[in-house]
C-alpha atoms as a PDB file:
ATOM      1  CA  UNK A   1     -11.470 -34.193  16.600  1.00  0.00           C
ATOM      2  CA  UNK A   2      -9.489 -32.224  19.477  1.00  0.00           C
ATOM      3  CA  UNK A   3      -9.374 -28.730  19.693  1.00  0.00           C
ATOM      4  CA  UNK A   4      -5.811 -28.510  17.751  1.00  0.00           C
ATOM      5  CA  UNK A   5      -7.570 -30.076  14.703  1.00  0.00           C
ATOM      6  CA  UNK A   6     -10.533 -28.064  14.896  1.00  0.00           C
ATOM      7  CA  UNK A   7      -8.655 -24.736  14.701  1.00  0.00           C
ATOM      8  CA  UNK A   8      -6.260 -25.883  11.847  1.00  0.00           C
ATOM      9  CA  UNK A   9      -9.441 -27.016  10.284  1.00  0.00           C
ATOM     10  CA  UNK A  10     -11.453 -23.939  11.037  1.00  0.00           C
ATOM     11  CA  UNK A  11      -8.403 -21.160  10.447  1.00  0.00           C
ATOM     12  CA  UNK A  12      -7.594 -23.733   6.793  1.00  0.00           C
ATOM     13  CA  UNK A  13     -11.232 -23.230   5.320  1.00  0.00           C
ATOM     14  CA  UNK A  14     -11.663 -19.892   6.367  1.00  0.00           C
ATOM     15  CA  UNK A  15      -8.611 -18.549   4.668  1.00  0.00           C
ATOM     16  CA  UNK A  16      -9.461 -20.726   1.456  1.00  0.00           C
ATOM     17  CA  UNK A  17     -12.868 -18.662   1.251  1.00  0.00           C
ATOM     18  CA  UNK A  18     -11.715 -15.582   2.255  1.00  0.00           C
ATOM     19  CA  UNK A  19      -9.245 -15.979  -1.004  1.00  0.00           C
ATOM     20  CA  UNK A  20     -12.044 -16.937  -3.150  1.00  0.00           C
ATOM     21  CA  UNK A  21     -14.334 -14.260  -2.911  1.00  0.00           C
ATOM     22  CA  UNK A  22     -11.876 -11.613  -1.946  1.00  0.00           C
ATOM     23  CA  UNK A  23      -9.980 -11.791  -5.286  1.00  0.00           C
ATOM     24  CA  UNK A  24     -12.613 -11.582  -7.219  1.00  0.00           C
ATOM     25  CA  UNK A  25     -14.360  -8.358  -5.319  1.00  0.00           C
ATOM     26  CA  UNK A  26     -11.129  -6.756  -5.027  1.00  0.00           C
ATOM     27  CA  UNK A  27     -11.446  -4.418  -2.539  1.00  0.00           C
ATOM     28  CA  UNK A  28      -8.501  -2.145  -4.523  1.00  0.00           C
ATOM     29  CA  UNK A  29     -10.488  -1.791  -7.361  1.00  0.00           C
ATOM     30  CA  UNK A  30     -13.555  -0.442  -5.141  1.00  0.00           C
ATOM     31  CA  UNK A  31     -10.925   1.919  -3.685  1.00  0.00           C
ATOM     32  CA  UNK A  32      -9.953   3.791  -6.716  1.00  0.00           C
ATOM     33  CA  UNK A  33     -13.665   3.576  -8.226  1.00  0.00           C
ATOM     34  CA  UNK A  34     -14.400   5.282  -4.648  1.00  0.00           C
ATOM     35  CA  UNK A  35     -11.834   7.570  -5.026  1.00  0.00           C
ATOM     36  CA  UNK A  36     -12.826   9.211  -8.290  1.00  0.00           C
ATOM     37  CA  UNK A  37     -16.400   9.054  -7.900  1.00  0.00           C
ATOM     38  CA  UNK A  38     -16.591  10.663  -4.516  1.00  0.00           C
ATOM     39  CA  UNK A  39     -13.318  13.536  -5.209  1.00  0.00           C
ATOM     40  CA  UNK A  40     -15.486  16.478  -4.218  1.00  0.00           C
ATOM     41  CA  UNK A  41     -17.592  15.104  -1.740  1.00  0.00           C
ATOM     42  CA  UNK A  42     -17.319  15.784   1.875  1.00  0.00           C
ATOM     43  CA  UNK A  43     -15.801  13.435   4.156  1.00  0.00           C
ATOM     44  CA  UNK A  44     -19.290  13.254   6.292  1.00  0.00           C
ATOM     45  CA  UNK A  45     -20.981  12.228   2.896  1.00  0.00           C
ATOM     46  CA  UNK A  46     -18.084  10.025   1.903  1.00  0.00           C
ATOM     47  CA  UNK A  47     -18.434   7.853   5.230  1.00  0.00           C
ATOM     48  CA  UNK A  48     -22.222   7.590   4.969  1.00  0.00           C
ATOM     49  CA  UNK A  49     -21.838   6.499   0.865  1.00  0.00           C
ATOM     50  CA  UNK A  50     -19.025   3.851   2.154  1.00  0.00           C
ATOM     51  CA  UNK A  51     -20.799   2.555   4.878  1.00  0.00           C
ATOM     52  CA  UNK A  52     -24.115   2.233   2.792  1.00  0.00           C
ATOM     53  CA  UNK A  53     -22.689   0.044   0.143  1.00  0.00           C
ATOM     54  CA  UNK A  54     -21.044  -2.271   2.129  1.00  0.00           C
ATOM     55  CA  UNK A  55     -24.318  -2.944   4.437  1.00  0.00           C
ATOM     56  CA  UNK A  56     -26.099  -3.351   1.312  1.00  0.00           C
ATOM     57  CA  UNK A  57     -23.692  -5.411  -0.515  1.00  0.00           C
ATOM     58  CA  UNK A  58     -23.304  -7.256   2.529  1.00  0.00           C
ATOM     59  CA  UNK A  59     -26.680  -8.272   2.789  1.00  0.00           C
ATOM     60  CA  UNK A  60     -27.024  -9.012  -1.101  1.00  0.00           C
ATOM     61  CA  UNK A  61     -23.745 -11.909  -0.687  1.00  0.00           C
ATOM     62  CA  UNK A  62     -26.151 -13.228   2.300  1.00  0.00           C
ATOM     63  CA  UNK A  63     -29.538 -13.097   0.303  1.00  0.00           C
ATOM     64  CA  UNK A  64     -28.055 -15.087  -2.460  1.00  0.00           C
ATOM     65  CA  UNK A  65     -25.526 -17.576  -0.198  1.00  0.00           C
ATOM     66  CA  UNK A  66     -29.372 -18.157   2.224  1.00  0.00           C
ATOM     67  CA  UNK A  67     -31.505 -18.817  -1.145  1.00  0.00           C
ATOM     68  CA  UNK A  68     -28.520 -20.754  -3.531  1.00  0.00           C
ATOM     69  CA  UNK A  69     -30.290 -24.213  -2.407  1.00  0.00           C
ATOM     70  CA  UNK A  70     -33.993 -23.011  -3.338  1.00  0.00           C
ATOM     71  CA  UNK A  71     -32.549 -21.181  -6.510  1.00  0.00           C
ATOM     72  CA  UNK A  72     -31.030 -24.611  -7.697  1.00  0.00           C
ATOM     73  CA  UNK A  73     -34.592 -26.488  -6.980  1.00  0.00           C
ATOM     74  CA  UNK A  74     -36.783 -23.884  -8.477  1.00  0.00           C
ATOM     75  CA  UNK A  75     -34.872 -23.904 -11.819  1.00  0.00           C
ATOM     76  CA  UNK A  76     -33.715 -27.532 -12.108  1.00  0.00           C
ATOM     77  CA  UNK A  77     -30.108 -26.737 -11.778  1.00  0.00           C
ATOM     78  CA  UNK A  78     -27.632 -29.375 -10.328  1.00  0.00           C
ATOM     79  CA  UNK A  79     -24.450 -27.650  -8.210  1.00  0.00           C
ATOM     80  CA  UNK A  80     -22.106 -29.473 -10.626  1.00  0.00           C
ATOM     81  CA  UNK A  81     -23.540 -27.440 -13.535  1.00  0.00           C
ATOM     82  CA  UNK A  82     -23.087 -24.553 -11.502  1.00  0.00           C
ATOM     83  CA  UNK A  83     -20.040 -25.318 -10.334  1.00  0.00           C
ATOM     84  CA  UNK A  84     -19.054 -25.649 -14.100  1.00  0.00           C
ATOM     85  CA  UNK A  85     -20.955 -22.301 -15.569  1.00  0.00           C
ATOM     86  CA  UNK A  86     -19.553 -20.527 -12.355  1.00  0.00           C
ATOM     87  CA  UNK A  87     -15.795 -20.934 -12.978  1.00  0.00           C
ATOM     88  CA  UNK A  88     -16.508 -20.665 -16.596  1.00  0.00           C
ATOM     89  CA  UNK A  89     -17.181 -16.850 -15.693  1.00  0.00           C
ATOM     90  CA  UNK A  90     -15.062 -16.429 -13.247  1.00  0.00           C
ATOM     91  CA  UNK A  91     -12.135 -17.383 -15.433  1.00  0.00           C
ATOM     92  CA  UNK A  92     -13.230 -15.140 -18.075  1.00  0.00           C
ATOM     93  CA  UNK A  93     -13.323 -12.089 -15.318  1.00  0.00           C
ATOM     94  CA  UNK A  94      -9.987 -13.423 -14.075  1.00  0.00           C
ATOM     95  CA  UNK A  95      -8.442 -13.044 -17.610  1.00  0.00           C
ATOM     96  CA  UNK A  96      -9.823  -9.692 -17.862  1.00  0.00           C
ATOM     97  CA  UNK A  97      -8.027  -9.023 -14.446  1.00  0.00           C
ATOM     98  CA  UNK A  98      -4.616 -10.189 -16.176  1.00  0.00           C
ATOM     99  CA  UNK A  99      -4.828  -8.662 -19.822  1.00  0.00           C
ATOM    100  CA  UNK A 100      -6.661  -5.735 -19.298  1.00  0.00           C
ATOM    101  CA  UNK A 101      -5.704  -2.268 -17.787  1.00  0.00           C
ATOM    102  CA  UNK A 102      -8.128  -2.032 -15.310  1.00  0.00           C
ATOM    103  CA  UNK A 103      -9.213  -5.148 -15.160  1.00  0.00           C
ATOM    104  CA  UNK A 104     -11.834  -6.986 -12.763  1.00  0.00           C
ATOM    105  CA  UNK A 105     -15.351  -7.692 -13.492  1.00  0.00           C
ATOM    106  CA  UNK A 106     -16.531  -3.873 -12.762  1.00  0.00           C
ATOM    107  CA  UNK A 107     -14.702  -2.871 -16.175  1.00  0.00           C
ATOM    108  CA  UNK A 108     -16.880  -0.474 -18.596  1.00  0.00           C
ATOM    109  CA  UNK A 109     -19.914  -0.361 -16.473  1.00  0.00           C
ATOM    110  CA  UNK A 110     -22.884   1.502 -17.799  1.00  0.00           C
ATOM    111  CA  UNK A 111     -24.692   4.464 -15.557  1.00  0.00           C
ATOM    112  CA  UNK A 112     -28.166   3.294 -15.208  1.00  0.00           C
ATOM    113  CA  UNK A 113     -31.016   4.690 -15.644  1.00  0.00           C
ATOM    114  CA  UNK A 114     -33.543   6.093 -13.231  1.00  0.00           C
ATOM    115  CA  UNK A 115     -33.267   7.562  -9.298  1.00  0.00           C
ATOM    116  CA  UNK A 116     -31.242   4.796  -8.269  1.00  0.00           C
ATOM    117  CA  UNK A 117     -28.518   6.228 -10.309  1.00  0.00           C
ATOM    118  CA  UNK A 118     -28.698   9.145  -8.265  1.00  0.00           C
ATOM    119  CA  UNK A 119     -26.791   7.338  -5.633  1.00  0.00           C
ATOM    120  CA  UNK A 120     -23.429   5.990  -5.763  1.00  0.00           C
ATOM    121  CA  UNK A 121     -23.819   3.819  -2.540  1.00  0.00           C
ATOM    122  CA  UNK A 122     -26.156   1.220  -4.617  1.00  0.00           C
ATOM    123  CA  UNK A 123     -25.116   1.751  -8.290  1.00  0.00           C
ATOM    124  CA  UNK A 124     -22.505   1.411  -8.952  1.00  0.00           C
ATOM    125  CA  UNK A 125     -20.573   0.986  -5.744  1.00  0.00           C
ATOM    126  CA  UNK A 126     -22.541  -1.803  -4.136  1.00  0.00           C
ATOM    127  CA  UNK A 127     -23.465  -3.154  -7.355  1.00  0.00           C
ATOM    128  CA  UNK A 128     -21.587  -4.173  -9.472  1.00  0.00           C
ATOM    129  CA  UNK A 129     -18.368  -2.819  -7.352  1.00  0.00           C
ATOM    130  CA  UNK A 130     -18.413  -5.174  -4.479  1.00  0.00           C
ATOM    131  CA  UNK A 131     -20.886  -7.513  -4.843  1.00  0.00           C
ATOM    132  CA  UNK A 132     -20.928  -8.079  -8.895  1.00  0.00           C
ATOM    133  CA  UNK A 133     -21.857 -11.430 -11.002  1.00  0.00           C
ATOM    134  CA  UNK A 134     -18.719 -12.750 -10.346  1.00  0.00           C
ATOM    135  CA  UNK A 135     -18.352 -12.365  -6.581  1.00  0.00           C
ATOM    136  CA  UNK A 136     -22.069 -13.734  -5.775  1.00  0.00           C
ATOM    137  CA  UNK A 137     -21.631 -16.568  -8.140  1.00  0.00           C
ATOM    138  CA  UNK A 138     -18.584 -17.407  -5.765  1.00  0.00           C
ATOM    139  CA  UNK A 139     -20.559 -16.790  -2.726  1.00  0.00           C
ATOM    140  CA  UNK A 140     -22.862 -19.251  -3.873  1.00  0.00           C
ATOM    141  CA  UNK A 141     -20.469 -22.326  -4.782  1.00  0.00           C
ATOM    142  CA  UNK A 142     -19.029 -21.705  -1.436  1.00  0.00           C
ATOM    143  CA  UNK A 143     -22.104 -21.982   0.300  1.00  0.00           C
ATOM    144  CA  UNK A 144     -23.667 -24.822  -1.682  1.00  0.00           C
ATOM    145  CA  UNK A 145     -20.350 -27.131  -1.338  1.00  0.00           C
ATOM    146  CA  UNK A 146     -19.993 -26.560   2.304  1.00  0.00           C
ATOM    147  CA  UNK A 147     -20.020 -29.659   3.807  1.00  0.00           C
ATOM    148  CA  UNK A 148     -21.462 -28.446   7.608  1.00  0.00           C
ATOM    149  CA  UNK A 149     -23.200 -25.494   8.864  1.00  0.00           C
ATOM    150  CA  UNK A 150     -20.167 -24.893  10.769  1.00  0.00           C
ATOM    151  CA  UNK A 151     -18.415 -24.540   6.944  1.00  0.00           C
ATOM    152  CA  UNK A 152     -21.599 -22.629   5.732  1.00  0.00           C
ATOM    153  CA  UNK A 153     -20.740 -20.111   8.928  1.00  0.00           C
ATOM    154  CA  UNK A 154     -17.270 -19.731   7.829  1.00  0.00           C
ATOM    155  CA  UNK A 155     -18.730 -18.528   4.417  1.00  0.00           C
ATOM    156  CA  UNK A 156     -20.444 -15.770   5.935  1.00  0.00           C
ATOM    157  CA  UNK A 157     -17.662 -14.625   7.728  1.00  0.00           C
ATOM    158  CA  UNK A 158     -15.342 -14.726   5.055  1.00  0.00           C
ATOM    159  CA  UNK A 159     -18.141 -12.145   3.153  1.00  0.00           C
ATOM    160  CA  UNK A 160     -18.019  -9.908   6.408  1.00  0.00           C
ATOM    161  CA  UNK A 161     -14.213  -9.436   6.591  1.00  0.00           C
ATOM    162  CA  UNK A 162     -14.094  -9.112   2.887  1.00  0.00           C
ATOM    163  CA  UNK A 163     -16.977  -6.314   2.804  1.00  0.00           C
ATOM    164  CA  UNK A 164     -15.570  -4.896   6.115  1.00  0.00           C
ATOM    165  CA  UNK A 165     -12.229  -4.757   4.279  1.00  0.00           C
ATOM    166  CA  UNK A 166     -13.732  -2.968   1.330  1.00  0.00           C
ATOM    167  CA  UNK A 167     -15.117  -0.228   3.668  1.00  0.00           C
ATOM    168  CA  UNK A 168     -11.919   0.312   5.419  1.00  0.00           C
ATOM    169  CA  UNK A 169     -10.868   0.955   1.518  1.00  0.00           C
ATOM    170  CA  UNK A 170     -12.970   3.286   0.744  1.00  0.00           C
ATOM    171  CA  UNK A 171     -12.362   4.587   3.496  1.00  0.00           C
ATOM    172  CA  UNK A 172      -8.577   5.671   3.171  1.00  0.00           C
ATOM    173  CA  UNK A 173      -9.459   5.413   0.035  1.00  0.00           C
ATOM    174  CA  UNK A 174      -6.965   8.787  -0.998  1.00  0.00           C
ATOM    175  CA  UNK A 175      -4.246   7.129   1.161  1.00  0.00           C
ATOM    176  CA  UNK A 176      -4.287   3.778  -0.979  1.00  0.00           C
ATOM    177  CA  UNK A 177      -4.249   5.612  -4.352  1.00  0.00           C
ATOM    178  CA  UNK A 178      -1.612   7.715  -3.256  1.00  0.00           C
ATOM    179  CA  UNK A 179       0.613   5.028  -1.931  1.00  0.00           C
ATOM    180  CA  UNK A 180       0.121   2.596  -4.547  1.00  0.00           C
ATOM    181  CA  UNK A 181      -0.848   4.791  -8.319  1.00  0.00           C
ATOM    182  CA  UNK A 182      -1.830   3.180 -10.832  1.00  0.00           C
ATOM    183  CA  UNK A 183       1.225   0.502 -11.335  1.00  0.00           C
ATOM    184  CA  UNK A 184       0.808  -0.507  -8.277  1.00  0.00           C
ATOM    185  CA  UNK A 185      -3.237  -1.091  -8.804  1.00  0.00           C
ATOM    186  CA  UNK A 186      -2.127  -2.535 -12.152  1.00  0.00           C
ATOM    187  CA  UNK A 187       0.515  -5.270 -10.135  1.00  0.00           C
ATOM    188  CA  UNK A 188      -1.899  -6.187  -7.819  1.00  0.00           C
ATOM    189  CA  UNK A 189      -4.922  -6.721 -10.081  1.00  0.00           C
ATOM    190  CA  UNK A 190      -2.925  -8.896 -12.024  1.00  0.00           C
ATOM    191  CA  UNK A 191      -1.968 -11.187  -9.099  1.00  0.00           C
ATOM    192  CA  UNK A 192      -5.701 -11.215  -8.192  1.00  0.00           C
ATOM    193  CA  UNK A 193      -6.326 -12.361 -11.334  1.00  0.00           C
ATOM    194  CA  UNK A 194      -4.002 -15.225 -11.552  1.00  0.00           C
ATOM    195  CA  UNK A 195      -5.193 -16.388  -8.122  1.00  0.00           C
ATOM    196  CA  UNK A 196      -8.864 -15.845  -9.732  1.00  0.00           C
ATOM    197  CA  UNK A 197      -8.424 -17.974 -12.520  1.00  0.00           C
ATOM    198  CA  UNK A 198      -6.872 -20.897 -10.782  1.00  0.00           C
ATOM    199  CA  UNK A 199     -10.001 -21.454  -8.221  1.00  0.00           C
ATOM    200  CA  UNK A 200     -12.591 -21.005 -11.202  1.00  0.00           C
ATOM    201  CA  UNK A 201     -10.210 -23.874 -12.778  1.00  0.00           C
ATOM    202  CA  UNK A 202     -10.582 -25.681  -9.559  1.00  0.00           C
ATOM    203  CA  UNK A 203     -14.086 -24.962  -9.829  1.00  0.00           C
ATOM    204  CA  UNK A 204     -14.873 -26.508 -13.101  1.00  0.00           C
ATOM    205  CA  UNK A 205     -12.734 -29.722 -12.267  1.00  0.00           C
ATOM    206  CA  UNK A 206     -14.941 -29.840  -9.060  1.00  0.00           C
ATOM    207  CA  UNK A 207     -18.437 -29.537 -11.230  1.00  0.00           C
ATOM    208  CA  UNK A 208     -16.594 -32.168 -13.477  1.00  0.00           C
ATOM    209  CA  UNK A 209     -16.037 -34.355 -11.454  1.00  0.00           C
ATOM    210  CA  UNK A 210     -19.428 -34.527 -10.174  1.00  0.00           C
ATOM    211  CA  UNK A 211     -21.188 -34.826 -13.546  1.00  0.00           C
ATOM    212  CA  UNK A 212     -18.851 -38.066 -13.819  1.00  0.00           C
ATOM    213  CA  UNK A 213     -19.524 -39.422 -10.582  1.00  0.00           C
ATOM    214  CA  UNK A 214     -23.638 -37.877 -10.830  1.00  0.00           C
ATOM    215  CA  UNK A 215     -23.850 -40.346 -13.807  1.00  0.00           C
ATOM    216  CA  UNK A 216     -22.070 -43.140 -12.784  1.00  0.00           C
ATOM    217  CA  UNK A 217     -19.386 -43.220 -15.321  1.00  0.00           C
ATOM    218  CA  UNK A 218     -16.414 -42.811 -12.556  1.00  0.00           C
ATOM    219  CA  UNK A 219     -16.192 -43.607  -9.025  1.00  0.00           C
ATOM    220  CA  UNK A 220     -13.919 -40.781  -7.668  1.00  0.00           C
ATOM    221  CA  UNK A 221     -12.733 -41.044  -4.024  1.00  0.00           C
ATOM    222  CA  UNK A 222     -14.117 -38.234  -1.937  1.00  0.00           C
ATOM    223  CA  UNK A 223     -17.355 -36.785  -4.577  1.00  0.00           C
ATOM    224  CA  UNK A 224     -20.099 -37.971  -3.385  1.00  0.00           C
ATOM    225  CA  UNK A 225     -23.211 -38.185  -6.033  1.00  0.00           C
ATOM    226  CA  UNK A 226     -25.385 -34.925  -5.382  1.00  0.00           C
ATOM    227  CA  UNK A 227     -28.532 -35.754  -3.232  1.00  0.00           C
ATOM    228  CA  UNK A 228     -31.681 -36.917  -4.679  1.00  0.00           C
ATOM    229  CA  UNK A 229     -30.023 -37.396  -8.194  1.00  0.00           C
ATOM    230  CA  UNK A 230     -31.100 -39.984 -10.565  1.00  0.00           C
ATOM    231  CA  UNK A 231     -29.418 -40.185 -13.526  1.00  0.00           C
ATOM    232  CA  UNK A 232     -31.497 -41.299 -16.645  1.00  0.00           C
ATOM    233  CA  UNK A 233     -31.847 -44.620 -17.649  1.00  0.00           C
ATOM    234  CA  UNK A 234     -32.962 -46.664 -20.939  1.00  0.00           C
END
């Protein structure tokens, strides 16, 4: 592979990530939810909230993305079953996105309890805001199905520019309500959505796929039976 190829390759997978998980965290939703939770709060306190949840979001996506493999051994769980139970949600969150006014999978959350509620930068900015069900479920396909390090490095990046990117809108935060109001939120949401819902369908027909190949009842060109698996026999 020359250098040409590898940067087609590299710029190719990196955009098709950054897509993936940056629809479904949404980085205009966090704006507004920024906005009206933090209108009579100083800048100074504004900047330290902002740049709190996206270092601990941040390091939630890589938590989860590191420990997806061990997850899957500890509780018995193939990647084309999560593949499948992944895009199952995510196409549910995605049709939220589309039908519903606000939309997104941060719709309706509850205040917790307790004196994490206190602040905003963990609960519910960080979580479920930015890095929500939805978004590490995402982060964890990606990083199970990449085929190289060099992919599963691409996947971390992709999390960095899209948390980066969610700073940067909470940020200007005012700005980007101001500019866009609520139609505009509403437009964009839904376009997130529809983008949403066709990777969790790409998703599922991935996880498919691999269940047909997994148990020998297909030979598909390019799926590869998932390592170690041994499908049942009489």
């Amino acid at each position: 592979m020359d250098i040409v190829e590898l940067i087609k390759m590299t710029v190719t997978y990196l955009l098709i990530t950054i897509a993936g998980i940056f629809v479904i965290v949404n980085p205009l939703t966090t704006a507004f939810a920024f906005m009206s939770l933090t209108a009579r709060m100083s800048e100074k306190r504004k900047q330290e909230i902002a740049m709190r949840a996206t270092k601990i979001s941040t390091g939630l996506f890589f938590i989860f993305a590191l420990l997806g493999g061990l997850i899957f051994q500890l509780f018995g769980i193939t990647l084309a079953a999560f593949r499948i139970a992944g895009g199952i949600i995510l196409f549910g969150i995605a049709m939220g996105m589309i039908s519903k006014r606000d939309g997104g999978e941060s719709d309706k959350q509850k205040k917790p309890e307790g004196d994490i509620a206190d602040d905003i930068s963990v609960i519910p900015i960080a979580i479920p805001f930015i890095s929500g069900p939805g978004s590490i479920a995402t982060v964890m396909i990606l990083t199970s199905e990449a085929p190289t390090i060099y992919h599963t490095l691409l996947v971390f990046i992709a999390v960095l520019i899209t948390t980066v990117t969610c700073y940067y809108s909470m940020i200007y935060s005012k700005v980007i309500v101001q500019y866009l109001g609520d139609a505009g939120k509403q437009i964009i949401t839904k376009v997130f959505g529809l983008i949403l819902a066709v990777i969790s369908v790409q998703f599922v027909v991935n996880g498919i796929a691999n269940v047909l190949v997994d148990f020998g009842i297909f030979e598909i060109p390019g799926v590869e039976p998932a390592p170690g698996f041994e499908p049942e026999t009489e």
